[in-house]
Protein backbone atom coordinates (compact mmCIF):
# COMPACT_ATOMS: atom_id res chain seq x y z
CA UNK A 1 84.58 119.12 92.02
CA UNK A 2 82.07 117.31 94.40
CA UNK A 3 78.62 118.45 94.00
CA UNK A 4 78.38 118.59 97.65
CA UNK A 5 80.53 120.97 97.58
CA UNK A 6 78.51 123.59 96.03
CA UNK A 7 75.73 122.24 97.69
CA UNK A 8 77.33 123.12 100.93
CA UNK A 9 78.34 126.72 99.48
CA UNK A 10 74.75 127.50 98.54
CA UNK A 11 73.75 125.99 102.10
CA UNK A 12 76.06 128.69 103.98
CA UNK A 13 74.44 131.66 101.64
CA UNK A 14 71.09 130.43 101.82
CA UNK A 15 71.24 130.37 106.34
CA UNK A 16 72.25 133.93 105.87
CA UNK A 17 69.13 134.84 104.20
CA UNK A 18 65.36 135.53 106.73
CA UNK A 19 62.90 132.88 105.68
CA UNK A 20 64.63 130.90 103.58
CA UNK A 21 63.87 127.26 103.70
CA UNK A 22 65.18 124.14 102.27
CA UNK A 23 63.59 121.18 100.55
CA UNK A 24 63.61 119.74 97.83
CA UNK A 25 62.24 120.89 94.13
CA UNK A 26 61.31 118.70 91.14
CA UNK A 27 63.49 115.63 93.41
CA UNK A 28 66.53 117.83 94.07
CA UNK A 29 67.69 120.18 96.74
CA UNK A 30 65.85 123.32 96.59
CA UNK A 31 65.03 126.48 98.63
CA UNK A 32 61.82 128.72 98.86
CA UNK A 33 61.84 131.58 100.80
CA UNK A 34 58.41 132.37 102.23
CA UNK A 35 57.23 129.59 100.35
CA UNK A 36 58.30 131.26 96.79
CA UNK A 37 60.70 129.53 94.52
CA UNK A 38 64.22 130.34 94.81
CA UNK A 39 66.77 128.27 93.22
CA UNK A 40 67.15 124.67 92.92
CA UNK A 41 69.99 122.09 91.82
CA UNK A 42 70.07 120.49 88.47
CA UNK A 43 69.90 116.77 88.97
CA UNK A 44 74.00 116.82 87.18
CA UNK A 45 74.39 118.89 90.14
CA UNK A 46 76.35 121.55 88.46
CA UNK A 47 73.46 124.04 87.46
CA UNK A 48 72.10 126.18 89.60
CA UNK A 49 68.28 127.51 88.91
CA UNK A 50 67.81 130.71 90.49
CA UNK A 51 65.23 132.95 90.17
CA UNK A 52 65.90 136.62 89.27
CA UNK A 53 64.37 139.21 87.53
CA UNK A 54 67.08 140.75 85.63
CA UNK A 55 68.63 137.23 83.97
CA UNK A 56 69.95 139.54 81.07
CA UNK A 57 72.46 141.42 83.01
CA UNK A 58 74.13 138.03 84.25
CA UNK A 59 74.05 136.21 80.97
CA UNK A 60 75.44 139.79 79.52
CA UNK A 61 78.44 139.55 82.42
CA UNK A 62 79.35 135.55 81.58
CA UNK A 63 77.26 133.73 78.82
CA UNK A 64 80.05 131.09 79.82
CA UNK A 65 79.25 131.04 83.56
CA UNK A 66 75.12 132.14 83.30
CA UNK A 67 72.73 131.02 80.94
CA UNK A 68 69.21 129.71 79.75
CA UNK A 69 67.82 127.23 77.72
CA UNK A 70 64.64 126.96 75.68
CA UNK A 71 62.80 125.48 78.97
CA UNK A 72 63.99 128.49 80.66
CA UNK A 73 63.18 130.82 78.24
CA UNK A 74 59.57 132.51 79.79
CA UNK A 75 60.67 131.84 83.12
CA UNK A 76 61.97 134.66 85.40
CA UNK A 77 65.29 132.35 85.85
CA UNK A 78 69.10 132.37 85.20
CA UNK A 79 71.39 129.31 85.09
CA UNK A 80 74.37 128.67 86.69
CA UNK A 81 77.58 126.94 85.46
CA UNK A 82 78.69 125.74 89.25
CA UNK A 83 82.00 125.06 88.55
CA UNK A 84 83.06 127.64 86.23
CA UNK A 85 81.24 130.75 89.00
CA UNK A 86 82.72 133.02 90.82
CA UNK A 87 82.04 132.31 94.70
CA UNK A 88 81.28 135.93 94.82
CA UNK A 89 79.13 136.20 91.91
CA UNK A 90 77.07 133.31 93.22
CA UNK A 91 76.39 135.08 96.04
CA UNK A 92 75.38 138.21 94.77
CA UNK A 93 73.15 136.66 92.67
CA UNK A 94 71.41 134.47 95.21
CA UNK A 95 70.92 137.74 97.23
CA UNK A 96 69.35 139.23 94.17
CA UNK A 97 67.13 136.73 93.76
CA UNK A 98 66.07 136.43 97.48
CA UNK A 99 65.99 140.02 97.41
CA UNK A 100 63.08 140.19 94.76
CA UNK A 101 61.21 137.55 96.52
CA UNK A 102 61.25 138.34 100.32
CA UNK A 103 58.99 140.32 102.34
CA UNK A 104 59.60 143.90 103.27
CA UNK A 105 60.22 142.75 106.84
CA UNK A 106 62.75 139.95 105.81
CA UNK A 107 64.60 142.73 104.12
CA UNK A 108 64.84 144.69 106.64
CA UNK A 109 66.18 142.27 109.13
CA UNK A 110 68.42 141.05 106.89
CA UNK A 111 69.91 144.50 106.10
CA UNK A 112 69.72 145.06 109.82
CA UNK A 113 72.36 142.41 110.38
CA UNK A 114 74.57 143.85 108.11
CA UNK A 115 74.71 147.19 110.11
């Protein structure tokens, strides 16, 4: 599949989230929210970088789908195999990550758009 493609999928989760921003990180496209590392394309564009604090759990549900390598290894960061994720797990795991990175007041407006 086009790496646009999953570009565009992680575009369309990211605008759902309060203060996210996009850029770019390390030359490819990346988003901050609040200016705090989120997640970031792999330059293959097929890994995702996100940033979450429980990595184990999502390795532990697909090693196939999310993983780390030695680079990744003392980071607070899972990898994801683009093409081989579940649209819904992608998302839940973005969320997860923004979660543990947004303000009190971003999560509250964002849960207040979901009521």
């Amino acid at each position: 599949m086009d790496p646009f493609i999953y570009l565009e999928f992680i575009r369309q989760i990211m605008a759902t989230l309060p203060g996210t921003t996009a850029g770019s990180s390390y030359g490819t496209p990346g988003f901050h929210v609040q200016k705090k590392f989120l997640a970031r394309l792999w330059e293959n564009g097929e890994v995702l970088v996100v940033r979450v604090e429980d990595r184990d759990k999502w390795i532990e549900k697909d090693p196939d789908v999310f993983f780390i390598t030695d680079h990744y290894q003392d980071y607070s960061a899972v990898l994801v195999n683009l093409p081989k994720v579940d649209p819904a797990d992608l998302k839940e795991l973005i969320i997860e990550g923004w979660t543990g990175r947004a303000s009190k007041s971003l999560i509250n407006e964002y849960n207040s758009r979901l009521h």
